[in-house]
Protein backbone atom coordinates (compact mmCIF):
# COMPACT_ATOMS: atom_id res chain seq x y z
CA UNK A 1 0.00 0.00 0.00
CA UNK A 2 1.56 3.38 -1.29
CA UNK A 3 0.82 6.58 0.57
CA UNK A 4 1.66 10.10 -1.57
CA UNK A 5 3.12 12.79 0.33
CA UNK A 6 0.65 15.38 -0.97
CA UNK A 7 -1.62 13.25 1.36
CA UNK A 8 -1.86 15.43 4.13
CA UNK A 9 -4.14 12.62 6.58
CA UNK A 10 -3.47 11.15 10.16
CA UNK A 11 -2.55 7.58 8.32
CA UNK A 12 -0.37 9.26 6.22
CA UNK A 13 2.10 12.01 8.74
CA UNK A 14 2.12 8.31 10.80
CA UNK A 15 3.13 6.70 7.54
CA UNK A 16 6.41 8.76 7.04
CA UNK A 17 7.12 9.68 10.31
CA UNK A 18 7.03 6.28 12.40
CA UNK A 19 10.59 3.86 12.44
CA UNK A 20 9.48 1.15 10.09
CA UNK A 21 12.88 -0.40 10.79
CA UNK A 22 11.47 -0.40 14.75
CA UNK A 23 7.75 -1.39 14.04
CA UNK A 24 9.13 -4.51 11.87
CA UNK A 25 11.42 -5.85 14.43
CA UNK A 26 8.11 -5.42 17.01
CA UNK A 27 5.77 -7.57 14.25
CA UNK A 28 8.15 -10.17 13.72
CA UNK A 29 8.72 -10.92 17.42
CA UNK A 30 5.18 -10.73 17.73
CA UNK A 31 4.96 -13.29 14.95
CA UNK A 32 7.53 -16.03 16.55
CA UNK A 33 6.25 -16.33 19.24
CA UNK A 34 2.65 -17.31 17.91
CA UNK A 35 5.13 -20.12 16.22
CA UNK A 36 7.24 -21.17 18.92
CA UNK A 37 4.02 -21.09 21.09
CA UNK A 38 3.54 -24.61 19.27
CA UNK A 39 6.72 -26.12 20.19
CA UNK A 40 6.08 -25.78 23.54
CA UNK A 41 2.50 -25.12 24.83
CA UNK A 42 0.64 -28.32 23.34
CA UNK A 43 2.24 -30.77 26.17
CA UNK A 44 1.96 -28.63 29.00
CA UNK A 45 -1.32 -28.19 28.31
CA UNK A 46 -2.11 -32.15 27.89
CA UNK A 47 -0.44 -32.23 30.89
CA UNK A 48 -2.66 -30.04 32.65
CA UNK A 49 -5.97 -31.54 30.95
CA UNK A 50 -6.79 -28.52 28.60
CA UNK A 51 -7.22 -29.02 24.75
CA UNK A 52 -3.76 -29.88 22.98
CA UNK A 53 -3.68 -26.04 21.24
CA UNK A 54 -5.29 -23.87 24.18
CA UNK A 55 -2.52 -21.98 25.20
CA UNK A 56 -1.49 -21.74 21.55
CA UNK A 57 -5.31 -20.35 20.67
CA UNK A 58 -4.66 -17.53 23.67
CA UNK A 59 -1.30 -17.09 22.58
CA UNK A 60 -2.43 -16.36 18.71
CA UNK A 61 -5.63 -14.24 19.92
CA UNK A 62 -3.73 -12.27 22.53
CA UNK A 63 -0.87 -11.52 19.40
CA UNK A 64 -3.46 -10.25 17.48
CA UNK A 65 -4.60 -7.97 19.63
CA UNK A 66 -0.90 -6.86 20.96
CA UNK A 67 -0.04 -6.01 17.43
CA UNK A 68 -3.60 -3.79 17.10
CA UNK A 69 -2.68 -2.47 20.19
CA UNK A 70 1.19 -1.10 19.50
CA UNK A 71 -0.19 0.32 16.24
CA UNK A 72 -3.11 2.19 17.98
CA UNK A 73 -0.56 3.79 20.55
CA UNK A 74 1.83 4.23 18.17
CA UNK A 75 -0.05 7.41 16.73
CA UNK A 76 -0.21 9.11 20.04
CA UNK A 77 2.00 12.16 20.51
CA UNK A 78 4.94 12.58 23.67
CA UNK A 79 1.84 14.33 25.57
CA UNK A 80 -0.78 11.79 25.09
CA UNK A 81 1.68 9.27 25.78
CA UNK A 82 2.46 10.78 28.82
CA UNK A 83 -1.21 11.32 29.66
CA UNK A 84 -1.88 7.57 28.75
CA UNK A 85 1.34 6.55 31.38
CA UNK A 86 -0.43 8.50 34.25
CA UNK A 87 -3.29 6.94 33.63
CA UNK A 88 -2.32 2.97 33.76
CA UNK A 89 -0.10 3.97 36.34
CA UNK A 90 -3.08 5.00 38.71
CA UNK A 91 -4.93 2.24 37.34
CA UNK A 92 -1.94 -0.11 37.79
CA UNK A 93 -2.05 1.34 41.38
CA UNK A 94 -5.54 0.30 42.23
CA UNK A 95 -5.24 -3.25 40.95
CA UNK A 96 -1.89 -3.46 43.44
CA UNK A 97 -4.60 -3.08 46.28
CA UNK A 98 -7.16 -4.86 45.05
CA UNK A 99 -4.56 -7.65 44.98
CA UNK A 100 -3.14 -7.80 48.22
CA UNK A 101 -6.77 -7.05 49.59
CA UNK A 102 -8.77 -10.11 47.40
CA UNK A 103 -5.87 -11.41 45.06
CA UNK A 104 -5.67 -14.86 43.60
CA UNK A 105 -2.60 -16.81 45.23
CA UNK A 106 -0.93 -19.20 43.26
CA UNK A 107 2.67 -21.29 43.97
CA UNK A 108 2.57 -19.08 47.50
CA UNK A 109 2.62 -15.33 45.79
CA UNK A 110 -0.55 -13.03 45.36
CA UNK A 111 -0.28 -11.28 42.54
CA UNK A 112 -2.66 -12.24 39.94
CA UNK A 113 -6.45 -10.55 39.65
CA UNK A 114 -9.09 -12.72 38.04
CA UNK A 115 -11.90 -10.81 35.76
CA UNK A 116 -14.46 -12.94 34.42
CA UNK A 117 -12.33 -16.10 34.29
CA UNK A 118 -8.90 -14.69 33.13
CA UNK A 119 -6.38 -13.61 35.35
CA UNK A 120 -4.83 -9.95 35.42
CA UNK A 121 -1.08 -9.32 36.60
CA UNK A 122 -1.19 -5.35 37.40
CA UNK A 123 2.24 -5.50 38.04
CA UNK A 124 3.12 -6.12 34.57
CA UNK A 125 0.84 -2.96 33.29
CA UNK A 126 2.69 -0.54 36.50
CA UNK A 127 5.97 -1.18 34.50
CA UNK A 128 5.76 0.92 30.87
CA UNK A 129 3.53 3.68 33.04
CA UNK A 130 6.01 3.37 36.08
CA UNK A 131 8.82 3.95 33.62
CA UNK A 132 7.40 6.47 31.45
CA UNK A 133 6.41 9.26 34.79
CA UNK A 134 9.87 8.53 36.18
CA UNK A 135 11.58 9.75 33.00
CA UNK A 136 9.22 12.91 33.03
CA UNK A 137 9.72 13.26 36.74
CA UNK A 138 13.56 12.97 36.45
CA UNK A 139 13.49 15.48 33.30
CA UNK A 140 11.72 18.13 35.49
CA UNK A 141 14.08 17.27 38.20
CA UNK A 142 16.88 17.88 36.12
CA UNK A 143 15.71 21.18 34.13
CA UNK A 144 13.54 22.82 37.20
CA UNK A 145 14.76 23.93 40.55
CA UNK A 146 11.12 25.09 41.63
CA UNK A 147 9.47 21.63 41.33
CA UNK A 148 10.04 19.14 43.91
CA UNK A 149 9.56 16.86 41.14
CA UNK A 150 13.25 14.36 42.33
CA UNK A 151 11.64 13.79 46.11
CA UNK A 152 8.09 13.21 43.82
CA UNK A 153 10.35 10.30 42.35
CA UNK A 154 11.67 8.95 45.20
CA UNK A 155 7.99 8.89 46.72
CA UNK A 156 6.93 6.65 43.58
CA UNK A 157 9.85 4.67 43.27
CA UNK A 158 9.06 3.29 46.88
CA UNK A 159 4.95 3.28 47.01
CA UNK A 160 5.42 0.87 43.95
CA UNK A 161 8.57 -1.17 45.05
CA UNK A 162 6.51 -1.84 48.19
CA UNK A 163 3.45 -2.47 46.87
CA UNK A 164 5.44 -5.40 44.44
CA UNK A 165 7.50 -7.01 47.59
CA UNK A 166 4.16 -7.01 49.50
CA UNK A 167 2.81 -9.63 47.16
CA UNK A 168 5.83 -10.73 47.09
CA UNK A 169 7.28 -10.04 43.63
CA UNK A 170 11.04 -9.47 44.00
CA UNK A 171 11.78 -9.92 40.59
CA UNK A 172 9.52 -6.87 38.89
CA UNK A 173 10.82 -4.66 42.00
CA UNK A 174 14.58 -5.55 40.67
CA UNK A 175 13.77 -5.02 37.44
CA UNK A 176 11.78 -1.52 37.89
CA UNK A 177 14.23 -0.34 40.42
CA UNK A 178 17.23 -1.45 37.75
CA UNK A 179 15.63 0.52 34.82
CA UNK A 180 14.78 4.07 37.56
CA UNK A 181 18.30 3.81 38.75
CA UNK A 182 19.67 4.06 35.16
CA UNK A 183 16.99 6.66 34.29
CA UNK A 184 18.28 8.55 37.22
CA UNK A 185 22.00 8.45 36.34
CA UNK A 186 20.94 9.35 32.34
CA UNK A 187 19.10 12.51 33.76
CA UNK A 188 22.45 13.57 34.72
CA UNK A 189 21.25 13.74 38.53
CA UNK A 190 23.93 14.27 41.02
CA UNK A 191 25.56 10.82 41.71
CA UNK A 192 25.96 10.82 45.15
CA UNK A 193 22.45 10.35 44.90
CA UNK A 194 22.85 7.37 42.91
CA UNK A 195 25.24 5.98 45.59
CA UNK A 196 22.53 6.09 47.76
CA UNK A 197 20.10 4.44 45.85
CA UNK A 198 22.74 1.78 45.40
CA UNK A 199 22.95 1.50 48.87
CA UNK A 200 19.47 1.10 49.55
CA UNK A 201 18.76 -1.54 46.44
CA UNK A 202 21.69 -3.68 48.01
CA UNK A 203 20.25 -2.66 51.90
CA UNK A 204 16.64 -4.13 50.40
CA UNK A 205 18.01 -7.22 48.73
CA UNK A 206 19.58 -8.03 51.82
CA UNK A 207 16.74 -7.40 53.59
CA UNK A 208 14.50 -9.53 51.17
CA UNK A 209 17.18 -12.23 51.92
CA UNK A 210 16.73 -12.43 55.57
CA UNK A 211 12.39 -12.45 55.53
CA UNK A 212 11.45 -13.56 52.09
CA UNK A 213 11.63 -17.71 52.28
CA UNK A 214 11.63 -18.06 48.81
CA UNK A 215 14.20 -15.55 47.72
CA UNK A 216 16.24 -17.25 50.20
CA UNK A 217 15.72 -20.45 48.55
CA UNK A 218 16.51 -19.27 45.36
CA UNK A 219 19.92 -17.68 46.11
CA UNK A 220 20.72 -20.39 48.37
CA UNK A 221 20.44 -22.74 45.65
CA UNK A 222 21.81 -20.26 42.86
CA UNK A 223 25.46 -19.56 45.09
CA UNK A 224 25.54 -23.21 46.54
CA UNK A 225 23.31 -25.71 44.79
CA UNK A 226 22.48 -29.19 46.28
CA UNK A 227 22.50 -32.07 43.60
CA UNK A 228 19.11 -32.07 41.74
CA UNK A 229 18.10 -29.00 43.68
CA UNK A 230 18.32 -26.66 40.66
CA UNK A 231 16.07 -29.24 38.56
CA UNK A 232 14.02 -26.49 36.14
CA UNK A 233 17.83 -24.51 35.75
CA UNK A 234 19.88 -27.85 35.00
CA UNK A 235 17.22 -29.47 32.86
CA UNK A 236 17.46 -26.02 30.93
CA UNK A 237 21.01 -25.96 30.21
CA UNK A 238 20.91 -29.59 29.39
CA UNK A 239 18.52 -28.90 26.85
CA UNK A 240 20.68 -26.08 24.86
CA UNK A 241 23.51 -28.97 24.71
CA UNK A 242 21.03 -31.70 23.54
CA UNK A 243 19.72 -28.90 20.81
CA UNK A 244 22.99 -28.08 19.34
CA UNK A 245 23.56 -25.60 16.95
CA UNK A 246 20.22 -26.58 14.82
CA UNK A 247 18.16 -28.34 17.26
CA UNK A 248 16.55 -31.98 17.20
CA UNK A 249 13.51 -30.52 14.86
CA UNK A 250 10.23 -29.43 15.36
CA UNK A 251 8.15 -31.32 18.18
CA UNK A 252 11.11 -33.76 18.94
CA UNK A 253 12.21 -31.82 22.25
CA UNK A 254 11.69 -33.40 25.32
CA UNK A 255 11.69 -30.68 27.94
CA UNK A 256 8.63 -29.34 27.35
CA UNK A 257 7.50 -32.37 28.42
CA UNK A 258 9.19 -32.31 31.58
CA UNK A 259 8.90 -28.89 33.11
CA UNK A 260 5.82 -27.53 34.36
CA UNK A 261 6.55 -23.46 33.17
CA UNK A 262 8.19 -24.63 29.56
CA UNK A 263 5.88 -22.11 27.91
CA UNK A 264 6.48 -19.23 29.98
CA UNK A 265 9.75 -19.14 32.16
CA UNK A 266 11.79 -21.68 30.12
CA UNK A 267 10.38 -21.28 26.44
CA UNK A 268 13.91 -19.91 25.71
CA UNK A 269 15.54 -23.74 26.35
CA UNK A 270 12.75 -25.26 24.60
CA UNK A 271 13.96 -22.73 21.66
CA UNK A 272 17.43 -24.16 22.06
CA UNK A 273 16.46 -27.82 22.19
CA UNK A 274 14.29 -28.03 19.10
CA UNK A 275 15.66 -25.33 16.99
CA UNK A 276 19.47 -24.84 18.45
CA UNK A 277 21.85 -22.51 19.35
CA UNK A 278 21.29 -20.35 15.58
CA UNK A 279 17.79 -19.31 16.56
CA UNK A 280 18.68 -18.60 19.53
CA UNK A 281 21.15 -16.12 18.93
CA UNK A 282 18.59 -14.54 16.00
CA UNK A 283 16.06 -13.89 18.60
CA UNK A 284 19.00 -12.34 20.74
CA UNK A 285 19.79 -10.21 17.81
CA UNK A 286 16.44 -9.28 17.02
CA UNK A 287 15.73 -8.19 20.87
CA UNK A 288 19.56 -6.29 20.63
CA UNK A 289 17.78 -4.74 16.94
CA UNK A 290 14.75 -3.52 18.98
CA UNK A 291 16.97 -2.17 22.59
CA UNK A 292 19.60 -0.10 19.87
CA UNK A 293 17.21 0.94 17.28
CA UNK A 294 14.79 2.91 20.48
CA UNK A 295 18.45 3.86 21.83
CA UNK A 296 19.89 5.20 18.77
CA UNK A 297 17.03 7.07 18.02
CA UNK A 298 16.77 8.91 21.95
CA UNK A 299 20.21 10.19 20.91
CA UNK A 300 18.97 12.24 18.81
CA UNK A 301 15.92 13.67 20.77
CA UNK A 302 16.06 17.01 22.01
CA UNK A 303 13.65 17.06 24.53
CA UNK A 304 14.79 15.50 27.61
CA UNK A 305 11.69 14.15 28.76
CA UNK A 306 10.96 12.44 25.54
CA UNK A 307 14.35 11.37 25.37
CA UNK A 308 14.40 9.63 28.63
CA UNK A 309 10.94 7.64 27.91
CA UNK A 310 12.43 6.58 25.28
CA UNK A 311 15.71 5.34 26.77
CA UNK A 312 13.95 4.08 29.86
CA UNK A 313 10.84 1.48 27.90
CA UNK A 314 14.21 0.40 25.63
CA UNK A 315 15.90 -0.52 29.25
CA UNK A 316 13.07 -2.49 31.28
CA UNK A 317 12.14 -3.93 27.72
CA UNK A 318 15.86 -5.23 26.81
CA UNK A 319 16.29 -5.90 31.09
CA UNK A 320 13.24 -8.48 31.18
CA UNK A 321 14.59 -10.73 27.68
CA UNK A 322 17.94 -10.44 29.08
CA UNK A 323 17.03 -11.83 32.81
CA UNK A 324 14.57 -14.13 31.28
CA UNK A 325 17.77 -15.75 28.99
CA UNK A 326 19.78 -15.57 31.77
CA UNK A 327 18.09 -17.74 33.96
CA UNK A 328 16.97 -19.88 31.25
CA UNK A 329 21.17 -20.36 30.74
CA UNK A 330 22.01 -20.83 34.46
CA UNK A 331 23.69 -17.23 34.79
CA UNK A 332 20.65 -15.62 37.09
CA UNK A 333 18.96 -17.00 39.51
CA UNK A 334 15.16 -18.07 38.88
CA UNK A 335 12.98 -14.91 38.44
CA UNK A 336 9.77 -16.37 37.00
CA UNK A 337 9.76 -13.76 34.06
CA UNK A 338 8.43 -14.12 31.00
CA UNK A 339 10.41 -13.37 27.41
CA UNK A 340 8.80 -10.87 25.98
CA UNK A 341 6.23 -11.69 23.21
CA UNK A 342 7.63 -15.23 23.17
CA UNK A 343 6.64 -16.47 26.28
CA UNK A 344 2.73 -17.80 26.86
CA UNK A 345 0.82 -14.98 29.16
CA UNK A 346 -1.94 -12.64 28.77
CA UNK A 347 -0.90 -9.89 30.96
CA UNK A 348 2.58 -10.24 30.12
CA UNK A 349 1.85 -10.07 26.39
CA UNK A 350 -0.78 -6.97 26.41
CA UNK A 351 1.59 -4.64 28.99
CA UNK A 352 4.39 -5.48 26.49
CA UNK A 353 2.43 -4.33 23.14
CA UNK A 354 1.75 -1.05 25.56
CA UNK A 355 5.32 -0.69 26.09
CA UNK A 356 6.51 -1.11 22.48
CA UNK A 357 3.84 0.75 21.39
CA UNK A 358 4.71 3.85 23.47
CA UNK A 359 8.39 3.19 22.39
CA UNK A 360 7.22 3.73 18.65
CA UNK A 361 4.98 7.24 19.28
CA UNK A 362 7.99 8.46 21.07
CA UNK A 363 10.94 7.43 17.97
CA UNK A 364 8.37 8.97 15.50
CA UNK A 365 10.11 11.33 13.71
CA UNK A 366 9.82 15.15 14.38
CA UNK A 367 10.34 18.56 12.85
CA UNK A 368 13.09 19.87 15.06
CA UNK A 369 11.76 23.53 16.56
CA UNK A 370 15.03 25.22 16.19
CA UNK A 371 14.99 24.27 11.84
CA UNK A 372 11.94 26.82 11.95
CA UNK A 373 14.21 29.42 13.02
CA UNK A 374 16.35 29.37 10.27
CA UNK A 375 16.66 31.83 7.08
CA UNK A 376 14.71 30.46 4.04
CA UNK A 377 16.93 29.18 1.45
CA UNK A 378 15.51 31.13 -1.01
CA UNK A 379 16.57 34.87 -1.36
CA UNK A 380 14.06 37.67 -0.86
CA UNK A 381 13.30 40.27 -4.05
CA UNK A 382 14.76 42.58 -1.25
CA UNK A 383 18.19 40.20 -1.21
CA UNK A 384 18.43 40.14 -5.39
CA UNK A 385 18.80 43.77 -5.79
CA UNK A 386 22.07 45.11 -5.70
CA UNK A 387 23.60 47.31 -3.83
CA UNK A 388 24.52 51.44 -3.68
CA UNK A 389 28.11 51.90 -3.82
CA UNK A 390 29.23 53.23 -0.77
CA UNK A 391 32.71 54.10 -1.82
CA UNK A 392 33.37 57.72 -3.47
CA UNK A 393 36.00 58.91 -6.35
């Protein structure tokens, strides 16, 4: 479909302005993971009694509707976005209550909503809106001594880390605090400040450590494993070895079969068992595409606000693949996150199409202010006439 530039419509500015390069990347990932959803969601759900495609039916419906939903946002503007952020945020807010207060518990955390039979993760929707009022917040902090926009921050930054350890959900507060601490040090905020933030992260890990059972667990096992203790980890990296460089084909992997979270935590492994170390390392490339492309492109945005967003949805995005693959190869300790658009998961999958789809209405590009300011090209009538001789005989 050709679009002329005389056509001055709302399809058409999106048309030349968006990052095809960006929105392609987005599709395609979309796109494998509908097919990879069939290598490894048909026997976990045998195993759990459900029809041998269900999760890959909710997997295909819920990409169809991601990829509806990251164009749609993709025509907003930096303000709407913004707006749109605020908004999920304090809607992302109220479901945190609502799930401590009446939350569905499941393997001993609370975290999960459920709305007429489907169940709703409002962490995973607090992340893009958390991310995007930080970077605004840190911009204002940065340009404007008569906001108290920095101690604003601060506030946020701990209202939602402790409504994610109440559940508990150590993971998401890592990964959130990970992607505000690097927003805070791109702002060009005064480090000493990000010393201290250090200092707290490491003071709340520790913390986390010492009353959280299950994080304890975790490390414990990660730092000084019992044999067959780290099962799900070892069974992972066993598979990447069985898969080789081109996998064992198709359907002929075996851990899906054997782990109870092979389409969501450990889809990566089932990736590297059936279809082998290449296409592993293309999705890696294609997630690196995505991270550099949104990075590359904040470099060149002048407004700092804008430019943050952008730099802060590239981080959390690129953070969650990268701890997700680096559990999945024994380098991180268990997290239960998913990969994004690859992994099976509702909530996961729509928060993510939110995120990418801010991420492209922010790399749109824009008419730079300060080339408005600049003397036409062409001369003036005024300009062509020449001038009186000033000099005398």
């Amino acid at each position: 479909m050709s679009v002329s530039r005389t056509d001055r419509s709302r399809f058409s500015d999106w048309s030349f302005t968006v990052d095809h390069g960006l929105l392609t990347a987005i599709f395609a990932l979309i796109a494998l993971g509908v097919v990879l959803s069939l290598a490894a969601s048909p026997a976990v759900a045998m195993k759990k009694g459900l029809s041998t495609y269900h999760f890959v039916e909710r997997h295909a419906v819920f990409a169809v509707v991601s990829a509806a939903l990251v164009v749609a946002i993709s025509f907003f503007t930096p303000a709407a976005v913004r707006r749109f952020a605020l908004a999920l945020l304090l809607a992302s807010f109220a479901g945190l209550v609502l799930v401590l207060a009446s939350g569905q518990e499941i393997n001993g955390a609370q975290r999960w909503l459920s709305i007429g039979g489907y169940s709703l993760q409002p962490s995973e929707f607090a992340k893009p809106a958390f991310v995007v009022v930080m970077a605004w917040l840190f911009a204002e902090a940065s340009t404007r001594r008569d906001m108290p926009a920095a101690p604003i921050a601060f506030l946020l930054w701990i209202v939602v880390a402790g409504l994610l350890v109440a559940q508990p959900d150590v993971g998401q507060t890592v990964l959130i605090s990970l992607t505000a601490g690097a927003l805070y040090v791109l702002a060009g905020l005064p480090l000493m400040g990000a010393a201290a933030l250090v200092a707290c992260g490491s003071i709340g890990l520790w913390i986390a450590y010492l009353t959280l059972p299950h994080v304890e667990q975790r490390l414990d096992r990660f730092f000084n494993p019992l044999p067959f203790e780290n099962f799900q980890v070892d069974r992972a990296m066993q598979s990447f070895a069985e898969g080789g460089l081109f996998g064992r084909g198709p359907g002929e992997g075996t851990i899906k079969s054997v782990l109870p979270d092979a389409h969501t935590d450990f889809i990566f492994a089932v990736i590297g068992e059936e279809y082998g170390v290449v296409a592993c390392l293309i999705l890696v490339l294609l997630f690196a595409f995505i991270v550099l492309r949104a990075l590359l492109s904040a470099s060149h945005e002048p407004i700092a606000r804008d430019r943050l967003a952008i730099q802060g949805l590239a981080t959390v995005f690129g953070l969650q693949a990268l701890i997700n693959m680096g559990v999945n190869i024994g380098l991180l300790p268990a997290k239960g996150m998913t990969l994004p658009f690859i992994s099976a998961g509702g909530s996961s999958m729509l928060a993510l199409a939110m995120t990418a789809g801010m991420l492209v209405a922010l790399t749109r590009r824009r008419i730079d202010p300060q080339r408005l300011k600049k003397p036409r090209l062409v001369p003036t009538i005024d300009a062509m006439q020449p001038k009186a001789r000033t000099d005398t005989p």
